[in-house]
PDB file of N, CA and C in Angstrom:
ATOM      1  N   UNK A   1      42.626  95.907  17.136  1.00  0.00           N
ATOM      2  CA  UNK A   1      43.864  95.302  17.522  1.00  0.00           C
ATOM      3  C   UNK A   1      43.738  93.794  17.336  1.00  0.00           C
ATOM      4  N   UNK A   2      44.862  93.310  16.775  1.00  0.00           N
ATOM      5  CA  UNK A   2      44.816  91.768  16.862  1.00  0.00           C
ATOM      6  C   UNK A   2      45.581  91.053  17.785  1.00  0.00           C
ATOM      7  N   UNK A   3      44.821  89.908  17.698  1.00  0.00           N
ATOM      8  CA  UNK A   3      45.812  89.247  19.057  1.00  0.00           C
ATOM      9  C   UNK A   3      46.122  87.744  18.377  1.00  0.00           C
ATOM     10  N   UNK A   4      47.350  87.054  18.979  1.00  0.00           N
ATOM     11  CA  UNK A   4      48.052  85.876  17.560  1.00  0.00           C
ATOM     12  C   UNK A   4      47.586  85.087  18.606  1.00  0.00           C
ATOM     13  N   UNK A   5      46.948  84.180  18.230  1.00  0.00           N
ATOM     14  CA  UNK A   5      46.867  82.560  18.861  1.00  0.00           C
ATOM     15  C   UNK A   5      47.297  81.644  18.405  1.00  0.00           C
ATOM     16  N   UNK A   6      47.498  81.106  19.655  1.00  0.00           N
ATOM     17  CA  UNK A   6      48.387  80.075  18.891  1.00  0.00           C
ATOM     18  C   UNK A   6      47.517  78.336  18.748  1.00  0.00           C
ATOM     19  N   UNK A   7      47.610  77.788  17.589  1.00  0.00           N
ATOM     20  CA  UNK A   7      47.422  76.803  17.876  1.00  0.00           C
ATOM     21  C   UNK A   7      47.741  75.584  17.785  1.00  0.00           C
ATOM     22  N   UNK A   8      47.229  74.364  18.011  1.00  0.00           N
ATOM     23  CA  UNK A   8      47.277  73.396  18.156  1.00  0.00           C
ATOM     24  C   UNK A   8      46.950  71.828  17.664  1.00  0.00           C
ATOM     25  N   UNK A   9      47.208  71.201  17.025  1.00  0.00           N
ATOM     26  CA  UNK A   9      46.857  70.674  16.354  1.00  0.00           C
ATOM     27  C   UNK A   9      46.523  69.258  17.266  1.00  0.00           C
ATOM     28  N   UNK A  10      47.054  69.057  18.324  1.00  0.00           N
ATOM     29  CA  UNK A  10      46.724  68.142  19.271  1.00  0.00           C
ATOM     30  C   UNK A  10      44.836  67.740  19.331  1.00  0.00           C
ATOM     31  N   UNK A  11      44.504  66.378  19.442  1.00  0.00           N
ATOM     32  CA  UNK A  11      42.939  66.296  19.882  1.00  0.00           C
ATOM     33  C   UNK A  11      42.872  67.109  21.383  1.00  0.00           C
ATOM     34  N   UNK A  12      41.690  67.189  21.646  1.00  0.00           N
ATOM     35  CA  UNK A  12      41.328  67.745  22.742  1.00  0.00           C
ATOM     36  C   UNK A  12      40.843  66.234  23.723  1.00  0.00           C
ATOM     37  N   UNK A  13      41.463  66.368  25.093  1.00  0.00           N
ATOM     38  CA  UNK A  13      41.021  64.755  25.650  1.00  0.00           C
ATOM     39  C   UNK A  13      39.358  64.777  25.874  1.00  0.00           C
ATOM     40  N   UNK A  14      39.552  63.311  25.825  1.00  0.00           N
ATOM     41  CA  UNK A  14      37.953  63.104  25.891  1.00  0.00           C
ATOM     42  C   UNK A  14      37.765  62.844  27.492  1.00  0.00           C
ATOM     43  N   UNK A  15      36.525  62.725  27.620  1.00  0.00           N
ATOM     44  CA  UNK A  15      35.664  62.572  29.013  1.00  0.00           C
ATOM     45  C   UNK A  15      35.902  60.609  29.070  1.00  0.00           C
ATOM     46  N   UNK A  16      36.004  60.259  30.454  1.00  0.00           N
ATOM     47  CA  UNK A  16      35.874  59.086  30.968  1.00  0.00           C
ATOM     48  C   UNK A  16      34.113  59.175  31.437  1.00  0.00           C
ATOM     49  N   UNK A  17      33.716  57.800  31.298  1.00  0.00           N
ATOM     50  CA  UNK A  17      32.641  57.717  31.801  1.00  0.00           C
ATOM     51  C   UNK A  17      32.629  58.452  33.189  1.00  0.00           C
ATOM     52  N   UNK A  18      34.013  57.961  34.033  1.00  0.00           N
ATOM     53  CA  UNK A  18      33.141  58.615  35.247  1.00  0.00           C
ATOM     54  C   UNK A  18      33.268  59.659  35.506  1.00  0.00           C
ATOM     55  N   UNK A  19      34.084  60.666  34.755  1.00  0.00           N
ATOM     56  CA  UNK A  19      34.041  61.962  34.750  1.00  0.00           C
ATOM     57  C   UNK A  19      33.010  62.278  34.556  1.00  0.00           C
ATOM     58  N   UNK A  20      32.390  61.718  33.052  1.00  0.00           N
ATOM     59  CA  UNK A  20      31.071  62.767  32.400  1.00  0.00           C
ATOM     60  C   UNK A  20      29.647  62.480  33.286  1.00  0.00           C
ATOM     61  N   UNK A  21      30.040  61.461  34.604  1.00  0.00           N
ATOM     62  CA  UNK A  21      29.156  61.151  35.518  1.00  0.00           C
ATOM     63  C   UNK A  21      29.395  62.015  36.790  1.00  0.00           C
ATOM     64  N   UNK A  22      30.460  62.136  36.636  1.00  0.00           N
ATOM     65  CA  UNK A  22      30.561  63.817  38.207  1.00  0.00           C
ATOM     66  C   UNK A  22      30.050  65.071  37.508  1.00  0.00           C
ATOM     67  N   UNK A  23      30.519  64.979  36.865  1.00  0.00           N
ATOM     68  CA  UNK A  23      29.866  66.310  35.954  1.00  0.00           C
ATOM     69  C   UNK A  23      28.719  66.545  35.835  1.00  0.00           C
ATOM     70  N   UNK A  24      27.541  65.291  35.432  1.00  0.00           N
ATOM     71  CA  UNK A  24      26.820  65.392  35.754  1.00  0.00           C
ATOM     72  C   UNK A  24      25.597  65.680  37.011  1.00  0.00           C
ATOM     73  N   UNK A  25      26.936  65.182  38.165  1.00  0.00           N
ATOM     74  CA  UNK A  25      26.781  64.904  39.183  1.00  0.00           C
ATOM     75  C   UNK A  25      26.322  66.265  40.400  1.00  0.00           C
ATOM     76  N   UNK A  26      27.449  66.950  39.830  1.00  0.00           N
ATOM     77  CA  UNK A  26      27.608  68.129  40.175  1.00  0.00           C
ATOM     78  C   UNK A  26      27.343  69.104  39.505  1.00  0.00           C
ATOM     79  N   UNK A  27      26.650  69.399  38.426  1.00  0.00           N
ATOM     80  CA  UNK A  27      25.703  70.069  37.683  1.00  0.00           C
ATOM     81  C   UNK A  27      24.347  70.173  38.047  1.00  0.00           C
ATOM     82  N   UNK A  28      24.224  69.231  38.399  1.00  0.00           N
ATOM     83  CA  UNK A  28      22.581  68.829  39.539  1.00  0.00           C
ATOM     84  C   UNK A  28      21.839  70.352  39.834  1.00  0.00           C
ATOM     85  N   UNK A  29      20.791  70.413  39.084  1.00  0.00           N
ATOM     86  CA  UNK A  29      20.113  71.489  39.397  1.00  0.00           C
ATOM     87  C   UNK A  29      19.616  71.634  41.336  1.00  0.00           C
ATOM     88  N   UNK A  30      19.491  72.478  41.945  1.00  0.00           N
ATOM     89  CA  UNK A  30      19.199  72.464  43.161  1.00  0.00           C
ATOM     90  C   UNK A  30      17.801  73.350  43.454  1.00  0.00           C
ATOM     91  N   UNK A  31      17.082  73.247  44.425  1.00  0.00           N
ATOM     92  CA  UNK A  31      15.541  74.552  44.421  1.00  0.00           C
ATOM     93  C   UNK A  31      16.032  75.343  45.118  1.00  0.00           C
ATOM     94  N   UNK A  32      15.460  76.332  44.917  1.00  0.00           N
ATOM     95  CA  UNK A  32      16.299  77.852  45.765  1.00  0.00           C
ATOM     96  C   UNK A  32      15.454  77.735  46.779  1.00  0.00           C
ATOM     97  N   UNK A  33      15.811  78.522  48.265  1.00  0.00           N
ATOM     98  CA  UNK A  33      15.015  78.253  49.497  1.00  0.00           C
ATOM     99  C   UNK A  33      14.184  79.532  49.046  1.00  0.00           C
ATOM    100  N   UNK A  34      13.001  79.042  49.615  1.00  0.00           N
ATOM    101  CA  UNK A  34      11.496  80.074  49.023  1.00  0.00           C
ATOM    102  C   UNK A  34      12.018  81.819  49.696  1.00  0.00           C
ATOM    103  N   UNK A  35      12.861  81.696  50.587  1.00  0.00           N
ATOM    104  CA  UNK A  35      13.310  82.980  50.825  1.00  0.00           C
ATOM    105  C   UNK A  35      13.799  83.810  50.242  1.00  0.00           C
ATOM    106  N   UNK A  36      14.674  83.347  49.173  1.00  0.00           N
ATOM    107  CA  UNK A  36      15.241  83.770  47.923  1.00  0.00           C
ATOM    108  C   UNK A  36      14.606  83.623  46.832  1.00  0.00           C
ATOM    109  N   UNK A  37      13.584  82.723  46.706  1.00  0.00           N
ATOM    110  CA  UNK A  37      12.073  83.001  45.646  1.00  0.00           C
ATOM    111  C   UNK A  37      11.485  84.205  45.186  1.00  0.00           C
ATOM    112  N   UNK A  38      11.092  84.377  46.661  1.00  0.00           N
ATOM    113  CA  UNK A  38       9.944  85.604  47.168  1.00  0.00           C
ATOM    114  C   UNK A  38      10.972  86.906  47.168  1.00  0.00           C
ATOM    115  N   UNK A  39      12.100  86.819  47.123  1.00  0.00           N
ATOM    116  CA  UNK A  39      13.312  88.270  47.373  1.00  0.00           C
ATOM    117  C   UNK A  39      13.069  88.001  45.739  1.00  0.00           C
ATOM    118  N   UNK A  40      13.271  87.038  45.135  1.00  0.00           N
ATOM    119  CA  UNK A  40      13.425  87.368  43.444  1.00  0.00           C
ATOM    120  C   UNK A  40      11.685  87.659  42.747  1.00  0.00           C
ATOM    121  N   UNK A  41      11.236  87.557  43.376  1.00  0.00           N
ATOM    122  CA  UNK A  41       9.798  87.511  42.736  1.00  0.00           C
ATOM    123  C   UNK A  41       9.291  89.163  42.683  1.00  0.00           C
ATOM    124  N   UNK A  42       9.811  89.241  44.090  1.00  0.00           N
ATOM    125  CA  UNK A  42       9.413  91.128  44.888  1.00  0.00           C
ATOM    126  C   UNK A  42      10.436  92.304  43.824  1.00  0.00           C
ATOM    127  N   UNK A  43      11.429  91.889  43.217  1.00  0.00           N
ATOM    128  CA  UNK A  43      12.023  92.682  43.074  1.00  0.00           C
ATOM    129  C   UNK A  43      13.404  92.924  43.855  1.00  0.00           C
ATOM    130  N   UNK A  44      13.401  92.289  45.084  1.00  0.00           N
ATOM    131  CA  UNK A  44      14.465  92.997  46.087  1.00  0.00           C
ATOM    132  C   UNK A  44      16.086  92.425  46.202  1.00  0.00           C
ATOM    133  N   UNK A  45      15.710  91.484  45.086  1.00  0.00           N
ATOM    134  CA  UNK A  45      17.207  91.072  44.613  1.00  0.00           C
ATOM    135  C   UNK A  45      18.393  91.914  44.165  1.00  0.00           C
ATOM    136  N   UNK A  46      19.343  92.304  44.568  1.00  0.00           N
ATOM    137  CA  UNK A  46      20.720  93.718  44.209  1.00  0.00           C
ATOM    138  C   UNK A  46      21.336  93.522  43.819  1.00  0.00           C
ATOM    139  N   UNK A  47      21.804  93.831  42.242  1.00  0.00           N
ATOM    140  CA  UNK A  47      23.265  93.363  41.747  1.00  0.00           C
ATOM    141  C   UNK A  47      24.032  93.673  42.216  1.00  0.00           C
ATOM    142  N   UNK A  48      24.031  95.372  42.507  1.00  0.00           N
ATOM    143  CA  UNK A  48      25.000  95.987  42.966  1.00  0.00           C
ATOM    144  C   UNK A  48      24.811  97.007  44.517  1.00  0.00           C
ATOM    145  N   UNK A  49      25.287  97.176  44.927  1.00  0.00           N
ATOM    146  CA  UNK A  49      24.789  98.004  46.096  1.00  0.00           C
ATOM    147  C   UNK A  49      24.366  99.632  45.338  1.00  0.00           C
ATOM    148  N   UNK A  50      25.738  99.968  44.757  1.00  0.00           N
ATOM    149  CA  UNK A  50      25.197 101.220  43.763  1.00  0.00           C
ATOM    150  C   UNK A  50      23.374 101.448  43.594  1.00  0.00           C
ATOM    151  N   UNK A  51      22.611 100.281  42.891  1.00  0.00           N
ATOM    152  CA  UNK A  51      21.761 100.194  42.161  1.00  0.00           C
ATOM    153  C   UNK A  51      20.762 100.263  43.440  1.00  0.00           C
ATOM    154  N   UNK A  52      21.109  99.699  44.880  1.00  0.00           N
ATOM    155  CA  UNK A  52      19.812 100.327  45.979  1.00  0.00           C
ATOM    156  C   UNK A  52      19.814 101.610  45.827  1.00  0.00           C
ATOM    157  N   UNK A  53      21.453 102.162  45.913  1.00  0.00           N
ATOM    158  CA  UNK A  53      21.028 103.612  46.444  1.00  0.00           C
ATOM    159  C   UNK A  53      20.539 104.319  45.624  1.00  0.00           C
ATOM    160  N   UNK A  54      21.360 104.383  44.580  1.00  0.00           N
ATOM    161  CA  UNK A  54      19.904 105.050  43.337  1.00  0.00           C
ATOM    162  C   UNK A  54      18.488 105.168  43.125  1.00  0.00           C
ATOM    163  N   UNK A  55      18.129 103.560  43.723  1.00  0.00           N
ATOM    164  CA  UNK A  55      16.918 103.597  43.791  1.00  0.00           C
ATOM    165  C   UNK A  55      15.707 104.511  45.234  1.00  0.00           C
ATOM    166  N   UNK A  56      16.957 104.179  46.336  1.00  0.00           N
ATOM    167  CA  UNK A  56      16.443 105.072  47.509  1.00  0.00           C
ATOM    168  C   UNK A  56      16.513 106.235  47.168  1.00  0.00           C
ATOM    169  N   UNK A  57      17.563 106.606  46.366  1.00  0.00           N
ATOM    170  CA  UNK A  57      17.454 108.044  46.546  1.00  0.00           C
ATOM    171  C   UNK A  57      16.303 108.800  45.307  1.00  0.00           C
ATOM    172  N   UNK A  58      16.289 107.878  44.396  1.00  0.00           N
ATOM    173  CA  UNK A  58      15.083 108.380  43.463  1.00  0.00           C
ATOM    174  C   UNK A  58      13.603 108.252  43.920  1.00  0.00           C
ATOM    175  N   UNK A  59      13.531 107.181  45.015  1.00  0.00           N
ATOM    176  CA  UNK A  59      12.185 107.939  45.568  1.00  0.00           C
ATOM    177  C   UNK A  59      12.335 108.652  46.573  1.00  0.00           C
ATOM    178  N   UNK A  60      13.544 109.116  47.157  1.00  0.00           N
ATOM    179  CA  UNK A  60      12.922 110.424  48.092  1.00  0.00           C
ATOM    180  C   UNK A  60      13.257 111.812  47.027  1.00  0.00           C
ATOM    181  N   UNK A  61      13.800 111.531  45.895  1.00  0.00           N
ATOM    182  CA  UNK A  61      13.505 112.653  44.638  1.00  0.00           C
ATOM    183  C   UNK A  61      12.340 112.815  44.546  1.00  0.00           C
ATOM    184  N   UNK A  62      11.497 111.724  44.394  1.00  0.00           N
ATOM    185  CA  UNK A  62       9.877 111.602  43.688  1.00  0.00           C
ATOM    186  C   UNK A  62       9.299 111.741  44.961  1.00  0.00           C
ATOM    187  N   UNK A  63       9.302 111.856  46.050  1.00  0.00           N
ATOM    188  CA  UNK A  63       8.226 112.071  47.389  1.00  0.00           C
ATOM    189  C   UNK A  63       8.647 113.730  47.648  1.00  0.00           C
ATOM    190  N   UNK A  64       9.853 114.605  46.716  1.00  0.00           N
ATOM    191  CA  UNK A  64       9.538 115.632  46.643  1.00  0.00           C
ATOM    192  C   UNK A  64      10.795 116.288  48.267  1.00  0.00           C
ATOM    193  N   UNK A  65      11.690 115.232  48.342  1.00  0.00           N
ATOM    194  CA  UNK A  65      12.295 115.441  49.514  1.00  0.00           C
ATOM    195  C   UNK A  65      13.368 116.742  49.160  1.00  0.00           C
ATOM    196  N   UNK A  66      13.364 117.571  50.247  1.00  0.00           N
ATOM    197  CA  UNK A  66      14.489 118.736  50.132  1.00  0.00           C
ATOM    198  C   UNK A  66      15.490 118.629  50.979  1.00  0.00           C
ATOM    199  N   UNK A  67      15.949 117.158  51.786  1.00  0.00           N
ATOM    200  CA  UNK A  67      17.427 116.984  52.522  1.00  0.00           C
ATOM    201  C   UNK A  67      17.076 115.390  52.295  1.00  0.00           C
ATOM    202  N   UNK A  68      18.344 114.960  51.413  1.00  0.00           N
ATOM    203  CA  UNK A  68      18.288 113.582  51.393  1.00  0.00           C
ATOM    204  C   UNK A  68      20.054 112.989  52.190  1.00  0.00           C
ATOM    205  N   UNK A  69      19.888 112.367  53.093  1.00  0.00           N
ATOM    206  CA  UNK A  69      21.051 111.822  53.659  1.00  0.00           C
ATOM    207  C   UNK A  69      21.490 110.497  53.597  1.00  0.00           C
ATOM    208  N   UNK A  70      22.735 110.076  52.853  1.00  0.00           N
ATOM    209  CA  UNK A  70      23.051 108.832  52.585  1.00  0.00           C
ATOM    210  C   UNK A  70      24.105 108.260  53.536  1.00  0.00           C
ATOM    211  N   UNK A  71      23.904 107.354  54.150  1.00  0.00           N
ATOM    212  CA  UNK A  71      25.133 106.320  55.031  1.00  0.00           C
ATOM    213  C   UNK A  71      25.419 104.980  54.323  1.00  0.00           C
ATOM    214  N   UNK A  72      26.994 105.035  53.428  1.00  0.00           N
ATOM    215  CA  UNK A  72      27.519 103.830  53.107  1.00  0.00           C
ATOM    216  C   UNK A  72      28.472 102.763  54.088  1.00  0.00           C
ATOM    217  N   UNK A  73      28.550 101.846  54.283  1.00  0.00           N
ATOM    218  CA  UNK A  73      29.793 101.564  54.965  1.00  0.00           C
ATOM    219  C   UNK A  73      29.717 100.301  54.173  1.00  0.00           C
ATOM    220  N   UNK A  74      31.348  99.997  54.076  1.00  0.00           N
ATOM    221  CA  UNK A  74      31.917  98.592  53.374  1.00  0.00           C
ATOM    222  C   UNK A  74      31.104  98.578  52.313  1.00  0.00           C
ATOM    223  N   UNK A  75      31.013 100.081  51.237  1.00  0.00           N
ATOM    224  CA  UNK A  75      30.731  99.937  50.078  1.00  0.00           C
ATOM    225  C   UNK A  75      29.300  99.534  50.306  1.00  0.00           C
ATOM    226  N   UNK A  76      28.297  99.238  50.777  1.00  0.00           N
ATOM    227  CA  UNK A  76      27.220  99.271  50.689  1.00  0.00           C
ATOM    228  C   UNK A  76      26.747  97.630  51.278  1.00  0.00           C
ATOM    229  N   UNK A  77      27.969  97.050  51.416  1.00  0.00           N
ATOM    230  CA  UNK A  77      27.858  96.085  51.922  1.00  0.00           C
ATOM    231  C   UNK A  77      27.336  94.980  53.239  1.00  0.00           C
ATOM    232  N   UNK A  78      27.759  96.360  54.217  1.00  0.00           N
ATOM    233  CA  UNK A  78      27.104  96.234  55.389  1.00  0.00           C
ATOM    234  C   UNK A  78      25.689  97.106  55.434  1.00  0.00           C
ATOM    235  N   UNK A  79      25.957  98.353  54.986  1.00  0.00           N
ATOM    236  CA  UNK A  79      24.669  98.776  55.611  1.00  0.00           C
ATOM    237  C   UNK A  79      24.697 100.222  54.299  1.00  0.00           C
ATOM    238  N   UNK A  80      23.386  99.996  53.941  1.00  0.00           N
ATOM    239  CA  UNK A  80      23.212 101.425  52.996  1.00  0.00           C
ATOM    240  C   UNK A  80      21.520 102.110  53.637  1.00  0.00           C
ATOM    241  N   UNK A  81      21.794 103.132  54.113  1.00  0.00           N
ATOM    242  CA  UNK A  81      20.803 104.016  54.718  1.00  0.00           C
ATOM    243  C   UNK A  81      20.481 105.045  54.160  1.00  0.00           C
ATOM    244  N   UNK A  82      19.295 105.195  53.573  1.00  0.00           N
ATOM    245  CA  UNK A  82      18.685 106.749  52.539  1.00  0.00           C
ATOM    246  C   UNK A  82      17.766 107.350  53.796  1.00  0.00           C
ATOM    247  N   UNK A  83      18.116 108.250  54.228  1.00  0.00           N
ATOM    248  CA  UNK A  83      16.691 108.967  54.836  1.00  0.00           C
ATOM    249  C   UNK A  83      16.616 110.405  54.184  1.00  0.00           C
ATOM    250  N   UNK A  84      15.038 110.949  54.523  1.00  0.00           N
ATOM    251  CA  UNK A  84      15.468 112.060  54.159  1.00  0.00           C
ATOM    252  C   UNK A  84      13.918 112.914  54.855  1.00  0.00           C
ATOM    253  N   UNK A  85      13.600 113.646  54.378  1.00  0.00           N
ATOM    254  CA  UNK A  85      13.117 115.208  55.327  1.00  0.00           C
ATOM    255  C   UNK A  85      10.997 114.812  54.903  1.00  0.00           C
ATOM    256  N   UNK A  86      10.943 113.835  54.010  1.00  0.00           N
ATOM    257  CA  UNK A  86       9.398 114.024  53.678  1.00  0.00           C
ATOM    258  C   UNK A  86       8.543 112.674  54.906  1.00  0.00           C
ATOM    259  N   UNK A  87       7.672 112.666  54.702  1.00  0.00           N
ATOM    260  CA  UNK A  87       6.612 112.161  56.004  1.00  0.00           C
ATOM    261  C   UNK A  87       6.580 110.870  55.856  1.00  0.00           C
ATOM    262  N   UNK A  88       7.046 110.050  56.857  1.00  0.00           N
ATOM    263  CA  UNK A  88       7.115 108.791  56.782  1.00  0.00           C
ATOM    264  C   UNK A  88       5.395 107.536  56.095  1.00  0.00           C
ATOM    265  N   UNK A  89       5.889 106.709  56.073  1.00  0.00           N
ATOM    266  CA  UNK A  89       4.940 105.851  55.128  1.00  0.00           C
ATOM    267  C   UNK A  89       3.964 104.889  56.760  1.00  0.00           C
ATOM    268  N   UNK A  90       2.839 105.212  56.587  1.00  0.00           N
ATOM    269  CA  UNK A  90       1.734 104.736  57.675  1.00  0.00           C
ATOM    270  C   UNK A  90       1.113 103.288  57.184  1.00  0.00           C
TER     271      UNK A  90
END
């Protein structure tokens, strides 16, 4: 499918110094607090809530579980709970 654009023959405006100085300004790289380091380092960072539960529920697949019980609420947002029937971790 095509789509018609339209264009323009106008320049595009330029940057003022002190624009291209907020910009810069506010581009400012920042350090992430080491709490969110160590969550990205571990793995335990979530794109999606979907993508925990899959993952909970594929290891109580792989620990061989025969009742797996899932609790979503607010989409996974508040609280996503996998339990299921095999022997807890010591």
């Amino acid at each position: 499918m095509e789509v018609e654009r339209e264009h323009s023959e106008e320049p595009l405006p330029t940057m003022t110094e002190e624009d291209e100085a907020e910009a810069i300004r506010v581009a400012k790289i920042h350090r992430l607090h080491q709490s969110v380091v160590n969550s990205i380092a571990t793995g335990e960072v979530i794109q999606r809530p979907v993508s925990a539960v899959k993952e909970l529920v594929e290891n109580s697949i792989d620990a061989h579980s025969t009742s797996i019980n899932v609790v979503v609420k607010d989409g996974g947002l508040k609280l996503i709970q996998v339990s299921d029937d095999t022997a807890k971790w010591t």
